[in-house]
N, C-alpha and C. Protein backbone atom coordinates (compact mmCIF):
# COMPACT_ATOMS: atom_id res chain seq x y z
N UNK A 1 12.01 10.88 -0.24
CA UNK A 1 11.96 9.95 -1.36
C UNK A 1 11.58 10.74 -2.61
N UNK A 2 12.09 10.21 -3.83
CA UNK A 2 11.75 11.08 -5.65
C UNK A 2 10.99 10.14 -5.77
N UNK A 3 10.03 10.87 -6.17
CA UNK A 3 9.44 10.05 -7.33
C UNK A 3 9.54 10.19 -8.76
N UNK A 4 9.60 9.07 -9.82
CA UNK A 4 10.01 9.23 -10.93
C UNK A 4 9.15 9.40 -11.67
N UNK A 5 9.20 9.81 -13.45
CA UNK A 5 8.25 9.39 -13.95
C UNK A 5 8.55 8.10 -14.60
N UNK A 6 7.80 7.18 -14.35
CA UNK A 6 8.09 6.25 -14.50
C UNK A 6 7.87 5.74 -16.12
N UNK A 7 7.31 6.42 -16.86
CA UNK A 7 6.33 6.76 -18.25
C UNK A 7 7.70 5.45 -19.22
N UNK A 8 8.96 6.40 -19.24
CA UNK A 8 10.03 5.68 -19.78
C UNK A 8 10.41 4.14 -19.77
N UNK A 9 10.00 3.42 -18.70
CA UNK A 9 9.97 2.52 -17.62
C UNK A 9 9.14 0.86 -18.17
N UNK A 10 8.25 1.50 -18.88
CA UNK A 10 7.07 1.44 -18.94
C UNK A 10 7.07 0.40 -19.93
N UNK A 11 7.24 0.77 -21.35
CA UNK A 11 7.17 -0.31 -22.28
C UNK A 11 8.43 -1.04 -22.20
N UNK A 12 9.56 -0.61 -21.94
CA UNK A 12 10.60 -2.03 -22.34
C UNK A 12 10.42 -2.84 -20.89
N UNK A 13 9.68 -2.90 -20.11
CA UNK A 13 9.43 -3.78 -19.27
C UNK A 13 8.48 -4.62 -19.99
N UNK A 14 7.30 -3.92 -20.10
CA UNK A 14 6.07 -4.55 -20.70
C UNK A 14 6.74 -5.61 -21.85
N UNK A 15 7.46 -5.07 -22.53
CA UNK A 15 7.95 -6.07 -23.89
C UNK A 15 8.71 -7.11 -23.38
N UNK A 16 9.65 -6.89 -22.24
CA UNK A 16 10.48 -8.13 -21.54
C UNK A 16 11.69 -7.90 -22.25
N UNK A 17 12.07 -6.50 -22.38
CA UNK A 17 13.44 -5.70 -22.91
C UNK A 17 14.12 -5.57 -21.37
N UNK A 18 14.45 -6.68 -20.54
CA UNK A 18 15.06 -6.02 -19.21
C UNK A 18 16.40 -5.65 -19.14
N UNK A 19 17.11 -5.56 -20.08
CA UNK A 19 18.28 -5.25 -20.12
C UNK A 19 18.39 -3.70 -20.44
N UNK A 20 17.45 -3.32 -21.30
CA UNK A 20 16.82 -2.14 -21.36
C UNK A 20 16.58 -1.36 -19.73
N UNK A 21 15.59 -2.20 -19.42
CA UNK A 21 14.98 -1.95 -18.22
C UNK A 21 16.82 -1.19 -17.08
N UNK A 22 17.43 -2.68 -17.04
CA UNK A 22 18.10 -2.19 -16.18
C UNK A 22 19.37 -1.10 -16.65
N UNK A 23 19.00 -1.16 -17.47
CA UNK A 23 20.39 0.29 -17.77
C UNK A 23 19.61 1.50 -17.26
N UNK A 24 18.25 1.44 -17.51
CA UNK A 24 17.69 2.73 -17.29
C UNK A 24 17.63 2.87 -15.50
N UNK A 25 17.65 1.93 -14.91
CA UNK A 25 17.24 2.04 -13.46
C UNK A 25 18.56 1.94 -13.11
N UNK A 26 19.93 1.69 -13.67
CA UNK A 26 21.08 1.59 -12.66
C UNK A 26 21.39 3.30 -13.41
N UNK A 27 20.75 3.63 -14.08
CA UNK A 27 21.39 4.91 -14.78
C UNK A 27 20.77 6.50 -13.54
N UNK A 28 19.67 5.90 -13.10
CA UNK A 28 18.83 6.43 -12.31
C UNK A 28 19.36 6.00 -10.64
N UNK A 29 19.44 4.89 -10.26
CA UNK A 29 20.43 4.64 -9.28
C UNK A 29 21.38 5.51 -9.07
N UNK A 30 22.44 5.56 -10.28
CA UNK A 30 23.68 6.19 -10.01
C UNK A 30 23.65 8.00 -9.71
N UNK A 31 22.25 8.49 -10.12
CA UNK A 31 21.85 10.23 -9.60
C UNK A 31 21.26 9.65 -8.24
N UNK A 32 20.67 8.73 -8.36
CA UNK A 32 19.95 8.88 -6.52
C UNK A 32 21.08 8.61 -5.41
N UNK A 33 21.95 7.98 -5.43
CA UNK A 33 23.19 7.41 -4.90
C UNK A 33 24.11 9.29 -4.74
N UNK A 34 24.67 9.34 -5.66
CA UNK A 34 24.90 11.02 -5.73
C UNK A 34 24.24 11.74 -5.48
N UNK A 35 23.28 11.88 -5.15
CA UNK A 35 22.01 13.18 -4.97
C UNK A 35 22.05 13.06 -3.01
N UNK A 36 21.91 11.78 -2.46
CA UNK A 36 21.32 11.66 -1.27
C UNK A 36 22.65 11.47 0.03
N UNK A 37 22.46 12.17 0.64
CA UNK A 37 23.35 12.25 1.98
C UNK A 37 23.80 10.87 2.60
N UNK A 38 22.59 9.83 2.42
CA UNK A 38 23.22 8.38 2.91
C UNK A 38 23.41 7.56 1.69
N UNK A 39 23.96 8.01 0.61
CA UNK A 39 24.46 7.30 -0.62
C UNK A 39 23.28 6.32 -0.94
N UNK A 40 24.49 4.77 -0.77
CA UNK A 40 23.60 4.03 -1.67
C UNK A 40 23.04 3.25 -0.64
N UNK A 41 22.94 3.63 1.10
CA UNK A 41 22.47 3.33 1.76
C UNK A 41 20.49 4.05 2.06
N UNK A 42 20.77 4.97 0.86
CA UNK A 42 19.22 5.80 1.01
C UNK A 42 18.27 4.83 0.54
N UNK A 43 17.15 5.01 0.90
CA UNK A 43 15.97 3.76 0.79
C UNK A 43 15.73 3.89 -0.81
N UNK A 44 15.29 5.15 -1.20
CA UNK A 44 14.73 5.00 -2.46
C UNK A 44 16.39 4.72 -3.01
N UNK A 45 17.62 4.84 -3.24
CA UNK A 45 18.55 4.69 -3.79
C UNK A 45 18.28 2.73 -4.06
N UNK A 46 18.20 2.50 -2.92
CA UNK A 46 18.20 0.95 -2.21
C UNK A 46 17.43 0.27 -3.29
N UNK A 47 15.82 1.03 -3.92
CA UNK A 47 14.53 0.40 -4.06
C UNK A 47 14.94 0.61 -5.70
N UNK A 48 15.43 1.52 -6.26
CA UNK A 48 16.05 1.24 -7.51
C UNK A 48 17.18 -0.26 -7.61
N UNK A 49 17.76 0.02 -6.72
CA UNK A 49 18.53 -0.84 -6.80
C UNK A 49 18.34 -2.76 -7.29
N UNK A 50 17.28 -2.74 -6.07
CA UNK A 50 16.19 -3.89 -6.01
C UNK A 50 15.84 -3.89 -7.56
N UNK A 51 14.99 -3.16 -7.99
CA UNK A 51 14.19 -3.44 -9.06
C UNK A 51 15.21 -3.37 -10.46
N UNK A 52 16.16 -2.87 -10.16
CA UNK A 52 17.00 -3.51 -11.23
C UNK A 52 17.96 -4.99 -10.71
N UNK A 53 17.90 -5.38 -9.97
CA UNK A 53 18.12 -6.70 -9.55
C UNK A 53 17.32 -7.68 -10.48
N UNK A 54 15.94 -7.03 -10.14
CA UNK A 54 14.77 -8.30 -10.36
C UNK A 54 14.98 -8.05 -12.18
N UNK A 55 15.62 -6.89 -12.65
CA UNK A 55 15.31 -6.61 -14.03
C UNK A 55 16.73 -7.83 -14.93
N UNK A 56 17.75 -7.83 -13.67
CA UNK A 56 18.64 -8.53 -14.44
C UNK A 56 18.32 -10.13 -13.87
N UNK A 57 17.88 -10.23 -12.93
CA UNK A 57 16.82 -11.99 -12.84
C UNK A 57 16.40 -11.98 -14.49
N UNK A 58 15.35 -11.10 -14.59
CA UNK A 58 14.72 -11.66 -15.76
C UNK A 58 14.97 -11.82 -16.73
N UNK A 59 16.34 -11.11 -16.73
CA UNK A 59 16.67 -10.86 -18.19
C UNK A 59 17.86 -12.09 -18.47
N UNK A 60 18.45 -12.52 -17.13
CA UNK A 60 19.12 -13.82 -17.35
C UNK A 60 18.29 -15.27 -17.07
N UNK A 61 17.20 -14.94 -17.06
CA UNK A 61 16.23 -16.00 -17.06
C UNK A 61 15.94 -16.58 -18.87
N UNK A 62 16.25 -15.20 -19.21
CA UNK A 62 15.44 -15.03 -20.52
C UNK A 62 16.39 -15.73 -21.36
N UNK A 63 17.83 -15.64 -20.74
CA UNK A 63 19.18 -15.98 -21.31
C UNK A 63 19.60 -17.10 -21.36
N UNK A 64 18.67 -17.93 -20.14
CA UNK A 64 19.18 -19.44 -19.92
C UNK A 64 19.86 -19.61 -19.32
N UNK A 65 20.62 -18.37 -18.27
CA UNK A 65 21.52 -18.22 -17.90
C UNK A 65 21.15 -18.43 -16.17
N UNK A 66 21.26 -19.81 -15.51
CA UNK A 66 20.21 -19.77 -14.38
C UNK A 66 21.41 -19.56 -13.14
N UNK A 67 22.62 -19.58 -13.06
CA UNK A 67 23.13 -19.23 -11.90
C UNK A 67 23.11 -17.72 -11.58
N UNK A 68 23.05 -17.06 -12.62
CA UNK A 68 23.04 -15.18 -12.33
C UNK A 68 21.78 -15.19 -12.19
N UNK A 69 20.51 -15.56 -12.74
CA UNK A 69 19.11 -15.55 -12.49
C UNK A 69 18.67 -16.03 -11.32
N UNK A 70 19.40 -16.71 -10.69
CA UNK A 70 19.08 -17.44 -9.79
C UNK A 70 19.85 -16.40 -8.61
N UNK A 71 21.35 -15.74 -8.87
CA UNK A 71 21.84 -14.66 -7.69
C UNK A 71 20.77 -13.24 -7.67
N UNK A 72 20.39 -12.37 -8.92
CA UNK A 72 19.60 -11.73 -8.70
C UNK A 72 18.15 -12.06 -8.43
N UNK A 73 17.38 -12.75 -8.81
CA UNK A 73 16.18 -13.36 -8.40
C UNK A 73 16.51 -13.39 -6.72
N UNK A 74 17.12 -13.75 -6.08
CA UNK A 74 17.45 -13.70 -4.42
C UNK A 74 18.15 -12.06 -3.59
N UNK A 75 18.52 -11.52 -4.51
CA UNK A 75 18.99 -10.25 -4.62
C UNK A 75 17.64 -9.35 -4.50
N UNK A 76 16.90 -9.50 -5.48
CA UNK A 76 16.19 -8.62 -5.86
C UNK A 76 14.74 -8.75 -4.81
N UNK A 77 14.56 -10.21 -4.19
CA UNK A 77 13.91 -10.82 -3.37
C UNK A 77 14.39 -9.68 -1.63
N UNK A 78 15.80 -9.89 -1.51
CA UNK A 78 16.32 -9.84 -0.50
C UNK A 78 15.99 -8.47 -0.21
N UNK A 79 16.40 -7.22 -1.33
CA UNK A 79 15.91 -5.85 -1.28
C UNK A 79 14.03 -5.66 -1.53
N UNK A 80 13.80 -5.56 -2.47
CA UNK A 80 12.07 -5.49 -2.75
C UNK A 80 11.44 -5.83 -1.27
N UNK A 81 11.34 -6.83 -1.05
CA UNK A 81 10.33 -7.53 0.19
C UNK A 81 10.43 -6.49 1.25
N UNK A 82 10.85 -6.01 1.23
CA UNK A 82 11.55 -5.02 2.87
C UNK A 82 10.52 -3.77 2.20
N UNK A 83 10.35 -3.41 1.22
CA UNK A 83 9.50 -2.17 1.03
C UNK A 83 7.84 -2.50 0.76
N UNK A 84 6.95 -1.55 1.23
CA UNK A 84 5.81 -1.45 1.41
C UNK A 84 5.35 -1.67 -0.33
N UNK A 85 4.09 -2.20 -0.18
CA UNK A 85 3.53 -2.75 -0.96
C UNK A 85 3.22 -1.82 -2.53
N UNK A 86 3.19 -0.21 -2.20
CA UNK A 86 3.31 0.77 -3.09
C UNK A 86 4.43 1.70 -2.63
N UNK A 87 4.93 1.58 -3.09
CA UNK A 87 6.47 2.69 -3.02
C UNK A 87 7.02 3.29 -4.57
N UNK A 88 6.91 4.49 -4.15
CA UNK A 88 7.11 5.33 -5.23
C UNK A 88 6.72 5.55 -6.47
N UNK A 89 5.52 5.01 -6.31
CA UNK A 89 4.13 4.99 -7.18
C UNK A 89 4.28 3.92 -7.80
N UNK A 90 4.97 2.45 -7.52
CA UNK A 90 4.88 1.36 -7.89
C UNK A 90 4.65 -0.13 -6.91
N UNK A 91 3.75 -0.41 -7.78
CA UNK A 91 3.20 -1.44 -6.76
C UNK A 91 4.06 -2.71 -7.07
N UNK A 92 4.53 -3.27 -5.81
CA UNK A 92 6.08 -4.12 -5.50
C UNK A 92 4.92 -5.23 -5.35
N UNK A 93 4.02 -6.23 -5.64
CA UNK A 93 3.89 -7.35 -4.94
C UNK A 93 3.89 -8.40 -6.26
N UNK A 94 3.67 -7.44 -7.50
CA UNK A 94 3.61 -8.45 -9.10
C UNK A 94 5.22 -9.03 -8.81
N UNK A 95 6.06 -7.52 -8.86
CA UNK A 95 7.38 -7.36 -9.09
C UNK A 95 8.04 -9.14 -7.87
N UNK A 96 7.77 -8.93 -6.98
CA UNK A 96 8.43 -9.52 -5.44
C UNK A 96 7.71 -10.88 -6.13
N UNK A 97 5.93 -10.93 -6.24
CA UNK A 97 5.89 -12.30 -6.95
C UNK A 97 6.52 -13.14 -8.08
N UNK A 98 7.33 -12.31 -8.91
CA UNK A 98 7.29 -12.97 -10.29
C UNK A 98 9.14 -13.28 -9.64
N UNK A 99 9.72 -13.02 -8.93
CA UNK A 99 10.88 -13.08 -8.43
C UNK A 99 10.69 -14.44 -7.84
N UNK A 100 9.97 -14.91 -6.83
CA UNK A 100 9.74 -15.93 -5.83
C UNK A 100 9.03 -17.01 -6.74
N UNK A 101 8.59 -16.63 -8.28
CA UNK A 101 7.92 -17.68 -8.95
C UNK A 101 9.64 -18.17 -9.65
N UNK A 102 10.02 -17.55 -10.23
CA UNK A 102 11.36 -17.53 -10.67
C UNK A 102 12.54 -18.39 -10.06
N UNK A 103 12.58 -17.90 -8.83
CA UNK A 103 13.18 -19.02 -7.87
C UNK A 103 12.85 -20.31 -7.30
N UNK A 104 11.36 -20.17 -7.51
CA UNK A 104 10.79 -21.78 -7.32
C UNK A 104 11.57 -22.33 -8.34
N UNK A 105 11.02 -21.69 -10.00
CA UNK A 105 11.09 -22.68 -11.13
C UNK A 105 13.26 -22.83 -11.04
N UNK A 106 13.57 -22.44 -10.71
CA UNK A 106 15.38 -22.18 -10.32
C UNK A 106 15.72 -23.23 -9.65
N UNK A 107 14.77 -23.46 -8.59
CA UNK A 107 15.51 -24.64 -7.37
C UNK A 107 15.27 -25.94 -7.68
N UNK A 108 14.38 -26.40 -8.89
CA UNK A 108 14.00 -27.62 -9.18
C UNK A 108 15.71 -28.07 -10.08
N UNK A 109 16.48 -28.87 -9.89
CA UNK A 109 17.46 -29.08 -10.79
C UNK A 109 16.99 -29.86 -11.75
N UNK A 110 17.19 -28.92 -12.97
CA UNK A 110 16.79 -29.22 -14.40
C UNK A 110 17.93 -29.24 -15.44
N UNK A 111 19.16 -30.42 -15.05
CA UNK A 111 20.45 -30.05 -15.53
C UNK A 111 20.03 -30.18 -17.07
N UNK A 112 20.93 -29.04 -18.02
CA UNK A 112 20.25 -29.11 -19.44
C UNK A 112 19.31 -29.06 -20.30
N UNK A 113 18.18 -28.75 -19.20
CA UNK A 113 17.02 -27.82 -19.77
C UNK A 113 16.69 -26.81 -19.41
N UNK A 114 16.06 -25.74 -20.29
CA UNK A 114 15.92 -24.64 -20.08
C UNK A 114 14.80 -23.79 -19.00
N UNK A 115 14.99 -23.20 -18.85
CA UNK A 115 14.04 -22.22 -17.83
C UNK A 115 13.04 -22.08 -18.23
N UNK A 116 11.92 -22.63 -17.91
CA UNK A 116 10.14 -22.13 -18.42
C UNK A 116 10.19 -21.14 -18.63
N UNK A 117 9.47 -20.46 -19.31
CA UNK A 117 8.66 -19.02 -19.13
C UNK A 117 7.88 -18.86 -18.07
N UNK A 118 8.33 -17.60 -17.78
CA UNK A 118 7.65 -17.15 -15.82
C UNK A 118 5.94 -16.98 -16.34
N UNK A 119 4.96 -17.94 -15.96
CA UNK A 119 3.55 -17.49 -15.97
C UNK A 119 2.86 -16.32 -15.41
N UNK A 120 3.46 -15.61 -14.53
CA UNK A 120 2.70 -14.82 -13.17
C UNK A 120 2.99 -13.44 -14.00
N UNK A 121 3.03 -13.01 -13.34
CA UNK A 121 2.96 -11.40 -14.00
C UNK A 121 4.34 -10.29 -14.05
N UNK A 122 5.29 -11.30 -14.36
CA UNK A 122 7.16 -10.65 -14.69
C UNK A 122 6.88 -9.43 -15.21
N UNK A 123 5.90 -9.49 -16.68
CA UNK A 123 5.60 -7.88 -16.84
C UNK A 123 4.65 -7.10 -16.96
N UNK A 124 3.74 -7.17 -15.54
CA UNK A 124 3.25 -6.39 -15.40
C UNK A 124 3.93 -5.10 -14.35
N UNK A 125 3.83 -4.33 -14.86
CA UNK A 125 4.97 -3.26 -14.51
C UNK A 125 3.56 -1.73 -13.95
N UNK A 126 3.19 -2.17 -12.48
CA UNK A 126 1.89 -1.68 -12.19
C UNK A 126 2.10 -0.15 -11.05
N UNK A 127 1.68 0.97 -11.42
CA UNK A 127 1.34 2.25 -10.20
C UNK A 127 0.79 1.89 -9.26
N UNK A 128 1.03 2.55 -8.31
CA UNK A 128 0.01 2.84 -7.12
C UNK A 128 -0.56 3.94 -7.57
N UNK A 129 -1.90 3.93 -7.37
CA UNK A 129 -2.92 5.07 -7.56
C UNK A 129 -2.43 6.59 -6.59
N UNK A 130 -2.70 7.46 -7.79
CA UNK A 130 -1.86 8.66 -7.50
C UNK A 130 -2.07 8.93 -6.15
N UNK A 131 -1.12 9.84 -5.09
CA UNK A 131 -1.60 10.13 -3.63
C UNK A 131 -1.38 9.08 -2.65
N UNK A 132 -0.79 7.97 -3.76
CA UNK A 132 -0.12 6.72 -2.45
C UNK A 132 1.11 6.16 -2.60
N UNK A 133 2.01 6.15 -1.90
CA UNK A 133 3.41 6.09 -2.23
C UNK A 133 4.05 5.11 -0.88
């Protein structure tokens, strides 16, 4: 598994720039996918993958846009959950929560009104303490 620096990562999450977010992680995807012997079947390839899932949930959440928010939000659910709680110096349980808060507020049919704002922690964008991965 790479670990990244994640430094780049960092504020356009925090700001709720996920479109930002996910260009940078499918841009990073597309070297881990090329770099690794089991493509885009490699775990860390996989765990980018995920977290730009959850980046385009949010960012079509943000859009009003609830049937694509609603496919990645389950996407991003479907990959994330499967990895350990700190992986690759990021801690997955804000990320995996603010996905499953997302899809609650998704399944209530609210024809013609808009998507709340996610309360839980969409951007907190958190490390695992160095030496744990």
């Amino acid at each position: 598994m790479s670990l990244l620096v994640w430094d780049d990562l960092l504020l356009p999450w925090q700001a709720g720039d996920f479109r930002t977010v996910h260009d940078w992680l499918n841009e990073r995807w597309a070297r881990a996918v090329q770099g690794a012997v089991a493509g885009e079947a490699d775990p860390f390839a996989r765990f980018l993958q995920g977290l730009a899932f959850a980046a385009l949930a949010f960012h079509f959440a943000g859009e009003q846009n609830r049937e694509s928010a609603a496919i990645f939000a389950d996407d991003g659910l479907m990959v994330l959950s499967r990895y350990p709680a700190n992986y690759a110096g990021v801690e997955i349980p804000p990320i995996v929560d603010a996905l499953a808060e997302l899809q609650n507020l998704l399944s209530v049919p609210s024809p013609g009104q808009s998507i709340p704002h996610l309360v839980s922690s969409v951007r907190a964008l958190r490390f695992a303490p160095v030496g744990r991965a």
